[in-house]
PDB file of N, CA and C in Angstrom:
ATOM      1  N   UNK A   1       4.058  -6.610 -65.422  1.00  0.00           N
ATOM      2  CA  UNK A   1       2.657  -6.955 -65.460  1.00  0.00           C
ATOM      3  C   UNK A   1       2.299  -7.284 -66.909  1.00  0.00           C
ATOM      4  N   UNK A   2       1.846  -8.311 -67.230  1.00  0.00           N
ATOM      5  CA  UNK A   2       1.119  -8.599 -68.394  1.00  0.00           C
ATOM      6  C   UNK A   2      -0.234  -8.639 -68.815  1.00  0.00           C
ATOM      7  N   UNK A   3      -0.368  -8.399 -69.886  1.00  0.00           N
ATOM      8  CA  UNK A   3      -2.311  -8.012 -69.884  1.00  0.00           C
ATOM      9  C   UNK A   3      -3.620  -8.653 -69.545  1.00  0.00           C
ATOM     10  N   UNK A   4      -2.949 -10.029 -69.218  1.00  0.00           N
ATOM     11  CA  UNK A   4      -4.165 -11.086 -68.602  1.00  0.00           C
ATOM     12  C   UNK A   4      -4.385 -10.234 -66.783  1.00  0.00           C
ATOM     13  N   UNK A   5      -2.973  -9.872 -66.401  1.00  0.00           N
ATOM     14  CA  UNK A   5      -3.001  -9.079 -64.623  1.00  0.00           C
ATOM     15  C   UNK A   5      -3.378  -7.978 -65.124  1.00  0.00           C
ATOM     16  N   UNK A   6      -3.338  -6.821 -65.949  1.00  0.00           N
ATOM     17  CA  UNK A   6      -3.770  -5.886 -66.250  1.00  0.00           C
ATOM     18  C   UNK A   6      -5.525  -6.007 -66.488  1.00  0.00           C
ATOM     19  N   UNK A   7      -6.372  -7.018 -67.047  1.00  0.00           N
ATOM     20  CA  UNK A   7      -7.304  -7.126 -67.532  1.00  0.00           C
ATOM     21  C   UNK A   7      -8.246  -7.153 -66.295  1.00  0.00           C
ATOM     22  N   UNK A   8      -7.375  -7.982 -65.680  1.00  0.00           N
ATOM     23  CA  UNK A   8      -8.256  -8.574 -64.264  1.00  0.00           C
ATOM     24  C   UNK A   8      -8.241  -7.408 -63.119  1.00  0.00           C
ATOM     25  N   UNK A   9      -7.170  -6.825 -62.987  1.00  0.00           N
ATOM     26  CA  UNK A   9      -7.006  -5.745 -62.439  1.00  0.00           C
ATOM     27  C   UNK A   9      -8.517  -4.774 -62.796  1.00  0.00           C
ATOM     28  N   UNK A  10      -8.285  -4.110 -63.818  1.00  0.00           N
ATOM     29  CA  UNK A  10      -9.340  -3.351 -64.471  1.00  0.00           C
ATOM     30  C   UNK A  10     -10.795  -4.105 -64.325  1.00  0.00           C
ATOM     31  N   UNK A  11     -10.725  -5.245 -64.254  1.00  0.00           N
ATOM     32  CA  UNK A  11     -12.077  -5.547 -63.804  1.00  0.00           C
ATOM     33  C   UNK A  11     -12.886  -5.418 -62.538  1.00  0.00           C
ATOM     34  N   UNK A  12     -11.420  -5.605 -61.647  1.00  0.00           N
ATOM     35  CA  UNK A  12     -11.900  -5.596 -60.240  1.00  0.00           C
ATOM     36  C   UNK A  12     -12.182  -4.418 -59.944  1.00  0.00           C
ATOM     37  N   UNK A  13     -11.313  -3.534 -60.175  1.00  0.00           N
ATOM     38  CA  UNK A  13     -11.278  -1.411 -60.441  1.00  0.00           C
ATOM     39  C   UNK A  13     -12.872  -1.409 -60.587  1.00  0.00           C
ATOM     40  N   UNK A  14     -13.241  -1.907 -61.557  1.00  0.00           N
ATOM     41  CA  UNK A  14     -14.500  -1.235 -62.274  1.00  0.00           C
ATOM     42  C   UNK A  14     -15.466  -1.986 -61.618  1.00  0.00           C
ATOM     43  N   UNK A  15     -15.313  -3.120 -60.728  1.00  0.00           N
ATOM     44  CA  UNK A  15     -16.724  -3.595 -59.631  1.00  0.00           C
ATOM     45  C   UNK A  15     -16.989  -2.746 -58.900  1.00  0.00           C
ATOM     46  N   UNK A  16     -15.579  -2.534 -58.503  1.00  0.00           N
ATOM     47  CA  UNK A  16     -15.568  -1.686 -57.465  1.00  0.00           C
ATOM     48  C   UNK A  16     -15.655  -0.235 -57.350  1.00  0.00           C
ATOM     49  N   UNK A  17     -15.988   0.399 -58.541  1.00  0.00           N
ATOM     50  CA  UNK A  17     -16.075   1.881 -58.611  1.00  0.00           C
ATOM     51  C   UNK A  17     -17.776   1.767 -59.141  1.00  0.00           C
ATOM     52  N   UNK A  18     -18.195   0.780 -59.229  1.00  0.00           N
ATOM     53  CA  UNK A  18     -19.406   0.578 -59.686  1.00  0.00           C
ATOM     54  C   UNK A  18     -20.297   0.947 -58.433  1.00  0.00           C
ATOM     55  N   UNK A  19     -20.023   0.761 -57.560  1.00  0.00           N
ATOM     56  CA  UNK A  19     -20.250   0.463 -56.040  1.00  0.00           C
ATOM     57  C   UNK A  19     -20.228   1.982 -55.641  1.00  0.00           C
ATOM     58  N   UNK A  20     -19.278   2.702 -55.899  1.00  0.00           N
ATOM     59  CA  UNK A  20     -19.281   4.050 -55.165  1.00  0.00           C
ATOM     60  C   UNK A  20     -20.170   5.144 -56.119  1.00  0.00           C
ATOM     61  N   UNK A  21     -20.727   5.824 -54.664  1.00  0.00           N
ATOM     62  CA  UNK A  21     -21.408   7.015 -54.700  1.00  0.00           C
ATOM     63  C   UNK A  21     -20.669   7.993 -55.788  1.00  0.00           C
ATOM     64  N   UNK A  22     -19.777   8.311 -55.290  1.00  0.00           N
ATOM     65  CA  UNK A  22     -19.226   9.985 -55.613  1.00  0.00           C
ATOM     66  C   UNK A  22     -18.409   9.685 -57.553  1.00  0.00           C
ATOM     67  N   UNK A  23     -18.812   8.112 -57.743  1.00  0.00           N
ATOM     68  CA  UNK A  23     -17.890   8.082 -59.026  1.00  0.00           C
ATOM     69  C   UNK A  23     -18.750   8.150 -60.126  1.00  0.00           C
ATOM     70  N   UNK A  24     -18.707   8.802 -61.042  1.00  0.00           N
ATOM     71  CA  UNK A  24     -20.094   9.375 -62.222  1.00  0.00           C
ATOM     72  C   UNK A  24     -19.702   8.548 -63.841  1.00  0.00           C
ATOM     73  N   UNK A  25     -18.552   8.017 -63.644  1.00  0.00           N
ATOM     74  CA  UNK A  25     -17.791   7.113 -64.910  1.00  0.00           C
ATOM     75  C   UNK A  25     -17.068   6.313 -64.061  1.00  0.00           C
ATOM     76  N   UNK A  26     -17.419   4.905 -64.268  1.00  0.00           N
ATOM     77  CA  UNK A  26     -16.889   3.971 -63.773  1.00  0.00           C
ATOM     78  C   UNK A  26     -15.912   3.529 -64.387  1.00  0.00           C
ATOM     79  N   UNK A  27     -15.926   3.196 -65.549  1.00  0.00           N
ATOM     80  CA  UNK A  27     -14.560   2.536 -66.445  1.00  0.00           C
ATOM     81  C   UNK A  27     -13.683   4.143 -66.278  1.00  0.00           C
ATOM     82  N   UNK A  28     -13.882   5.338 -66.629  1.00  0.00           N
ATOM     83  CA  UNK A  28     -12.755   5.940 -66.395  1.00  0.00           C
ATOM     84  C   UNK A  28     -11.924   6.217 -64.724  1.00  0.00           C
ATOM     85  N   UNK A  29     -12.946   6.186 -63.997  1.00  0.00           N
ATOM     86  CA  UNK A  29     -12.167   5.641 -62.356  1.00  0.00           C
ATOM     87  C   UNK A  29     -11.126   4.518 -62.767  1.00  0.00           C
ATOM     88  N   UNK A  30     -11.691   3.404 -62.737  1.00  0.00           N
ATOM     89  CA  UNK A  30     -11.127   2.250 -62.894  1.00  0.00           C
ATOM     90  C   UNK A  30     -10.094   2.281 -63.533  1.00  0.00           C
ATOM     91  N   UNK A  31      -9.805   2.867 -64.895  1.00  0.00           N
ATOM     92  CA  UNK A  31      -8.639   2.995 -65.687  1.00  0.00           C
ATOM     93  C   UNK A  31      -7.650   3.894 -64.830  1.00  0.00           C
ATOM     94  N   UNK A  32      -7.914   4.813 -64.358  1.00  0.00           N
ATOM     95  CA  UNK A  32      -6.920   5.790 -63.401  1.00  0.00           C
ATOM     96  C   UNK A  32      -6.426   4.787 -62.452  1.00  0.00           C
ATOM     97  N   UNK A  33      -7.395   4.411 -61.972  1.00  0.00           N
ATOM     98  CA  UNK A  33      -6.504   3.721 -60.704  1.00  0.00           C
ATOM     99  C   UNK A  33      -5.700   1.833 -61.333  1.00  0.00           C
ATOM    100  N   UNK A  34      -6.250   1.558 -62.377  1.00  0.00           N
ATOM    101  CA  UNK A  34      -5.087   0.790 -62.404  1.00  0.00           C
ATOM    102  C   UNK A  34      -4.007   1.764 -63.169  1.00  0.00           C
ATOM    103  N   UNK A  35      -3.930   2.338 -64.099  1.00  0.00           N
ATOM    104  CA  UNK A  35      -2.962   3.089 -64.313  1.00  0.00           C
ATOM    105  C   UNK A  35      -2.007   3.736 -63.174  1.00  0.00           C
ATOM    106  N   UNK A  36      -2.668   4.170 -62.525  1.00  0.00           N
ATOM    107  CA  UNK A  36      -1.444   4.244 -61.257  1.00  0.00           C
ATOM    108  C   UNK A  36      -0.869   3.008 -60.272  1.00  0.00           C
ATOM    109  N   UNK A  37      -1.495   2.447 -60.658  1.00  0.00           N
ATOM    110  CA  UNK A  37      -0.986   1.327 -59.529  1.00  0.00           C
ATOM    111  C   UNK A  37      -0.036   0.648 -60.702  1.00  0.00           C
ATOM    112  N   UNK A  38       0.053   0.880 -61.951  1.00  0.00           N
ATOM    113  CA  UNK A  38       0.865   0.126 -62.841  1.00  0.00           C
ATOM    114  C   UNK A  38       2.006   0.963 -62.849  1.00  0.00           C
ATOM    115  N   UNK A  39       1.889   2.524 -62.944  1.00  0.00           N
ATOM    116  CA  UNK A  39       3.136   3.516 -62.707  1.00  0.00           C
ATOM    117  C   UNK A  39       3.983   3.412 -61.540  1.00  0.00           C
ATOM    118  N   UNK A  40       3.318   2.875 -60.912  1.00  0.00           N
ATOM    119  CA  UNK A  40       3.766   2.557 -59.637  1.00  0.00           C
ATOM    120  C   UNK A  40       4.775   1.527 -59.259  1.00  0.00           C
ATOM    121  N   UNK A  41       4.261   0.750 -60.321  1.00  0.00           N
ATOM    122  CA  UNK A  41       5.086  -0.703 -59.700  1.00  0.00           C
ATOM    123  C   UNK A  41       6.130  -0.623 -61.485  1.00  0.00           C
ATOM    124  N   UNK A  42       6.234   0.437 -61.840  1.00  0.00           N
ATOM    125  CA  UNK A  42       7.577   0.893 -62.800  1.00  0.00           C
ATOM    126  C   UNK A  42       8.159   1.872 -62.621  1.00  0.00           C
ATOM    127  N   UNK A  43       7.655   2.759 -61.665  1.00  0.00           N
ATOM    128  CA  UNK A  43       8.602   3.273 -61.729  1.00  0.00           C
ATOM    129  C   UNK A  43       8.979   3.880 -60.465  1.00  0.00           C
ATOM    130  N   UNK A  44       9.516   2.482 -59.827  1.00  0.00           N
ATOM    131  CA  UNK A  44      10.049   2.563 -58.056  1.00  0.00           C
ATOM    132  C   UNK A  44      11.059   3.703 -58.449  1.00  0.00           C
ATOM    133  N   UNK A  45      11.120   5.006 -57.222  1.00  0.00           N
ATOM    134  CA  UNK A  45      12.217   5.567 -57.376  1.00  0.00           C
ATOM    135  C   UNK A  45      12.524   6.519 -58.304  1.00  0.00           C
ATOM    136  N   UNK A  46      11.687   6.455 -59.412  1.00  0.00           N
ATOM    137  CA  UNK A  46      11.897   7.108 -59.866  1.00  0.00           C
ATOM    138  C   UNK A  46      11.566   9.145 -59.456  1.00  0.00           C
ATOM    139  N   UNK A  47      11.327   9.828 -60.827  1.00  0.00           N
ATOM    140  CA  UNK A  47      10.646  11.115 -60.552  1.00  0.00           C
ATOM    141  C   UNK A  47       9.589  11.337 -60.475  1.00  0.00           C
ATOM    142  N   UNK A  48       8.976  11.770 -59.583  1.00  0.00           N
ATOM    143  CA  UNK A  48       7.439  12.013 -59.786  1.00  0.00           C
ATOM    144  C   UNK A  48       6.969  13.573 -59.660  1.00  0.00           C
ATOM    145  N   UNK A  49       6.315  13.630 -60.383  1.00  0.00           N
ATOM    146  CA  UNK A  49       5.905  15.185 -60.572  1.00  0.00           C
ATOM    147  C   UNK A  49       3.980  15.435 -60.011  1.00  0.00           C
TER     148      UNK A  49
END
């Protein structure tokens, strides 16, 4: 993933957490969940704790 898909990613995250009730920080939702969806797609298989 490169940071132009990372950027856009995080943008869409943060429309969309903009939107929900139960989320009280939107950019930090947003950063979690692309952060996992980026751990995700590195590290197939790997360990997860």
């Amino acid at each position: 993933m490169n940071l132009d898909e990372a950027k856009e990613l995080l943008e869409k995250e943060y429309e969309r957490a903009q939107t929900l009730a139960y989320v009280n920080d939107p950019l930090a939702f947003a950063l979690y969940q692309v952060w996992k969806k980026v751990d995700r797609r590195h590290n197939k298989g790997g360990v997860r704790c």
